[in-house]
C-alpha atoms as a PDB file:
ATOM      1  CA  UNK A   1     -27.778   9.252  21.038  1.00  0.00           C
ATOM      2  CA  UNK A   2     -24.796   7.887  19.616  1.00  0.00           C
ATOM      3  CA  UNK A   3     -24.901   7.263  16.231  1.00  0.00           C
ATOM      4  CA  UNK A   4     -24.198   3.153  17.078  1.00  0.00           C
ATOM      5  CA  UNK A   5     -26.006   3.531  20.292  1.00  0.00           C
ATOM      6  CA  UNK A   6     -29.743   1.158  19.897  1.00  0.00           C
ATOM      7  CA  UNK A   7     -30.546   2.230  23.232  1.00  0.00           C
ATOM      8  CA  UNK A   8     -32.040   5.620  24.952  1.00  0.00           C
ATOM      9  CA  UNK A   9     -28.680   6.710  26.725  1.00  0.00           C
ATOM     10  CA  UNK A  10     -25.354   7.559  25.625  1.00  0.00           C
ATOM     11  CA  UNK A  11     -22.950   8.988  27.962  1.00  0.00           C
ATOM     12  CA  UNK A  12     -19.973  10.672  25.789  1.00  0.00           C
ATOM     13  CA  UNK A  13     -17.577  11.900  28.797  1.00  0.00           C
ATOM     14  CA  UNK A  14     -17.928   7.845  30.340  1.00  0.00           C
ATOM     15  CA  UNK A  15     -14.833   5.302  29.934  1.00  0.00           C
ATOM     16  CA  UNK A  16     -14.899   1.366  30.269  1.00  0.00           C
ATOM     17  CA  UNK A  17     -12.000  -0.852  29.575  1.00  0.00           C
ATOM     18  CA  UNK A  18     -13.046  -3.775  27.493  1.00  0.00           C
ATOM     19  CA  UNK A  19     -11.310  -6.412  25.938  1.00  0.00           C
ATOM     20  CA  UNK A  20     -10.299  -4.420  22.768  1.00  0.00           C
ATOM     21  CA  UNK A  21      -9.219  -1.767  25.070  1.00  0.00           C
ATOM     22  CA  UNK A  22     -10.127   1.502  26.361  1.00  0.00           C
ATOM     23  CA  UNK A  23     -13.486   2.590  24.936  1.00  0.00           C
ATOM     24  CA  UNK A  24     -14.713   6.334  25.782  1.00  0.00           C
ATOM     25  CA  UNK A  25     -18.455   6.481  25.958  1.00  0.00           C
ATOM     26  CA  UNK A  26     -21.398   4.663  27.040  1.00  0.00           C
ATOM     27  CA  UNK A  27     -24.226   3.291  25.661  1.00  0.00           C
ATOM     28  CA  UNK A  28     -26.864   1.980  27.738  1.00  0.00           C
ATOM     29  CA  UNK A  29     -30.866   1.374  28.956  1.00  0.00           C
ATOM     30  CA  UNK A  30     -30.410   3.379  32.017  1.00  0.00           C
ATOM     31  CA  UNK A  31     -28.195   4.363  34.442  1.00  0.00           C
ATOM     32  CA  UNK A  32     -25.752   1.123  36.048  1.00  0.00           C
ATOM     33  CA  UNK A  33     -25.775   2.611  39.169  1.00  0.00           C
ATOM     34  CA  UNK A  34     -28.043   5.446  41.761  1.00  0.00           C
ATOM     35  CA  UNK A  35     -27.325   8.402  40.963  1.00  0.00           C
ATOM     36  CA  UNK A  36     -25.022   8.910  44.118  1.00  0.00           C
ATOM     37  CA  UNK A  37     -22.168   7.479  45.397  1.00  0.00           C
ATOM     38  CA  UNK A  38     -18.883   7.200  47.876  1.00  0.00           C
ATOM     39  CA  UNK A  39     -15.978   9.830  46.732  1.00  0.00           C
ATOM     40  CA  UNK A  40     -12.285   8.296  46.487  1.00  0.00           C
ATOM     41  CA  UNK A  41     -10.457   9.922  48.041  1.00  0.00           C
ATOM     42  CA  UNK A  42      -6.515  11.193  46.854  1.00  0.00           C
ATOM     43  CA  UNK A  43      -4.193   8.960  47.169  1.00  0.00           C
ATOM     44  CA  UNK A  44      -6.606   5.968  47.350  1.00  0.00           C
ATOM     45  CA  UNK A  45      -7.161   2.434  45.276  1.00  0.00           C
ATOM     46  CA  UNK A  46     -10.608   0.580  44.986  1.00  0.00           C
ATOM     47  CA  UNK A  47     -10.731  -2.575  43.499  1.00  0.00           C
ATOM     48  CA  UNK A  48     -13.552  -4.596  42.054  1.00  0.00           C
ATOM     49  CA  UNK A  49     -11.810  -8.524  40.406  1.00  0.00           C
ATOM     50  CA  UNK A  50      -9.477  -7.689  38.218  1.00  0.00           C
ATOM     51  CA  UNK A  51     -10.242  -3.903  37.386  1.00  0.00           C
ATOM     52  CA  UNK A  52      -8.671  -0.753  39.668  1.00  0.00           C
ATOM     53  CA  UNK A  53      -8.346   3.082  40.103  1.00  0.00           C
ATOM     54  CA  UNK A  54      -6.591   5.211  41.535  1.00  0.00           C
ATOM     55  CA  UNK A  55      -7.351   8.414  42.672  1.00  0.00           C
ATOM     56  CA  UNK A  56      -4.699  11.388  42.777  1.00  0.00           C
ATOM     57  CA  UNK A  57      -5.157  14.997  42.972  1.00  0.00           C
ATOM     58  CA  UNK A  58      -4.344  15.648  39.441  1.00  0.00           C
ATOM     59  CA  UNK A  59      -5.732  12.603  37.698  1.00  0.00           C
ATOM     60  CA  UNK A  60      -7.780   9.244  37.973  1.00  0.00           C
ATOM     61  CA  UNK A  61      -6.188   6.229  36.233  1.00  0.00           C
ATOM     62  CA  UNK A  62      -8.230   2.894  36.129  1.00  0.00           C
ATOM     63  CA  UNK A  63      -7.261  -0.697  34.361  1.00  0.00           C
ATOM     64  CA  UNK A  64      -7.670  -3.901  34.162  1.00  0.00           C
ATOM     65  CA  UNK A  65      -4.916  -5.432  35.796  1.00  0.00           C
ATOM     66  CA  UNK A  66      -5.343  -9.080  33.930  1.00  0.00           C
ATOM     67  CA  UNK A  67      -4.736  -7.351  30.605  1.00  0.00           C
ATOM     68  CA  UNK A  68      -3.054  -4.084  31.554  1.00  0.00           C
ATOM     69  CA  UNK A  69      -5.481  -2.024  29.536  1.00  0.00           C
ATOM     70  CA  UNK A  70      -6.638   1.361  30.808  1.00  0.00           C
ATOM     71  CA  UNK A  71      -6.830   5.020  31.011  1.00  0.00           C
ATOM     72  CA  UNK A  72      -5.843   8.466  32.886  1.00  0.00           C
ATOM     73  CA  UNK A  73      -8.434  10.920  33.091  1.00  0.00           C
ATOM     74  CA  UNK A  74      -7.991  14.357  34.673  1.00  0.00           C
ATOM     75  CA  UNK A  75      -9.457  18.468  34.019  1.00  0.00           C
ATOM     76  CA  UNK A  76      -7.261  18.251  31.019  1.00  0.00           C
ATOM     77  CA  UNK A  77      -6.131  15.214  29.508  1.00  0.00           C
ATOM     78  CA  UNK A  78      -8.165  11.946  28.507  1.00  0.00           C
ATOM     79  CA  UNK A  79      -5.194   9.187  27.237  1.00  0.00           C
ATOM     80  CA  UNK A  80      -5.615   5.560  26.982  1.00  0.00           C
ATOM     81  CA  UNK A  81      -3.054   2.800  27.286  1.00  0.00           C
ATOM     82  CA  UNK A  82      -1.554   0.695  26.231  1.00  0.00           C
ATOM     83  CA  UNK A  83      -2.007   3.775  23.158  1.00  0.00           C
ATOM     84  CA  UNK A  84      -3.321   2.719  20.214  1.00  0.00           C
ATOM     85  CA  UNK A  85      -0.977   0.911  17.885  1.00  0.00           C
ATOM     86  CA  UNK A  86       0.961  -0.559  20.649  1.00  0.00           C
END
C-alpha cells in the first residue's frame, strides 16, 4: 500500500476531488462500488450534487462545480485544476 495508506487498498491510477483539491490515488477498506458498472458514453454529463464529468472521446474531465476544482484524464495526460499554485 501507500506509504500513508492505514488500510488494505490503495488504488494509484484513482482521482477524487476534495476540498484541498484534486488528489490522485485512493486509499480505502474495499472497493466503493461492484466491480461493474454503466459506460458514459462520448459526449455525455452525469451528475451526482455538486460533482460532474464529462465524457469525450479524447479525455474525461470531472469537478466539483461548488468549488471549481477538478481534473482531465485521458491515454496520455493526467492534469489537475485549478493547477497547483493557482
Amino acid at each position: 500500500p501507500h506509504r500513508d495508506c492505514q488500510v488494505v487498498l490503495f488504488f494509484p491510477d484513482w482521482f477524487g476531488v476534495g476540498d484541498s483539491g484534486v488528489d490522485r490515488g485512493a486509499c480505502i477498506g474495499g472497493l466503493p462500488f461492484l466491480p461493474y458498472s454503466n459506460v458514459l458514453p462520448y459526449g455525455r454529463t452525469i451528475r451526482q450534487g455538486d460533482f460532474a464529468c464529462r465524457s469525450e472521446s479524447a479525455f474525461l474531465a470531472c469537478a466539483d462545480l461548488k468549488t471549481q476544482k477538478g481534473f482531465i484524464v485521458s491515454k496520455t495526460e493526467f492534469r489537475a485544476y485549478p493547477a497547483a499554485g493557482s
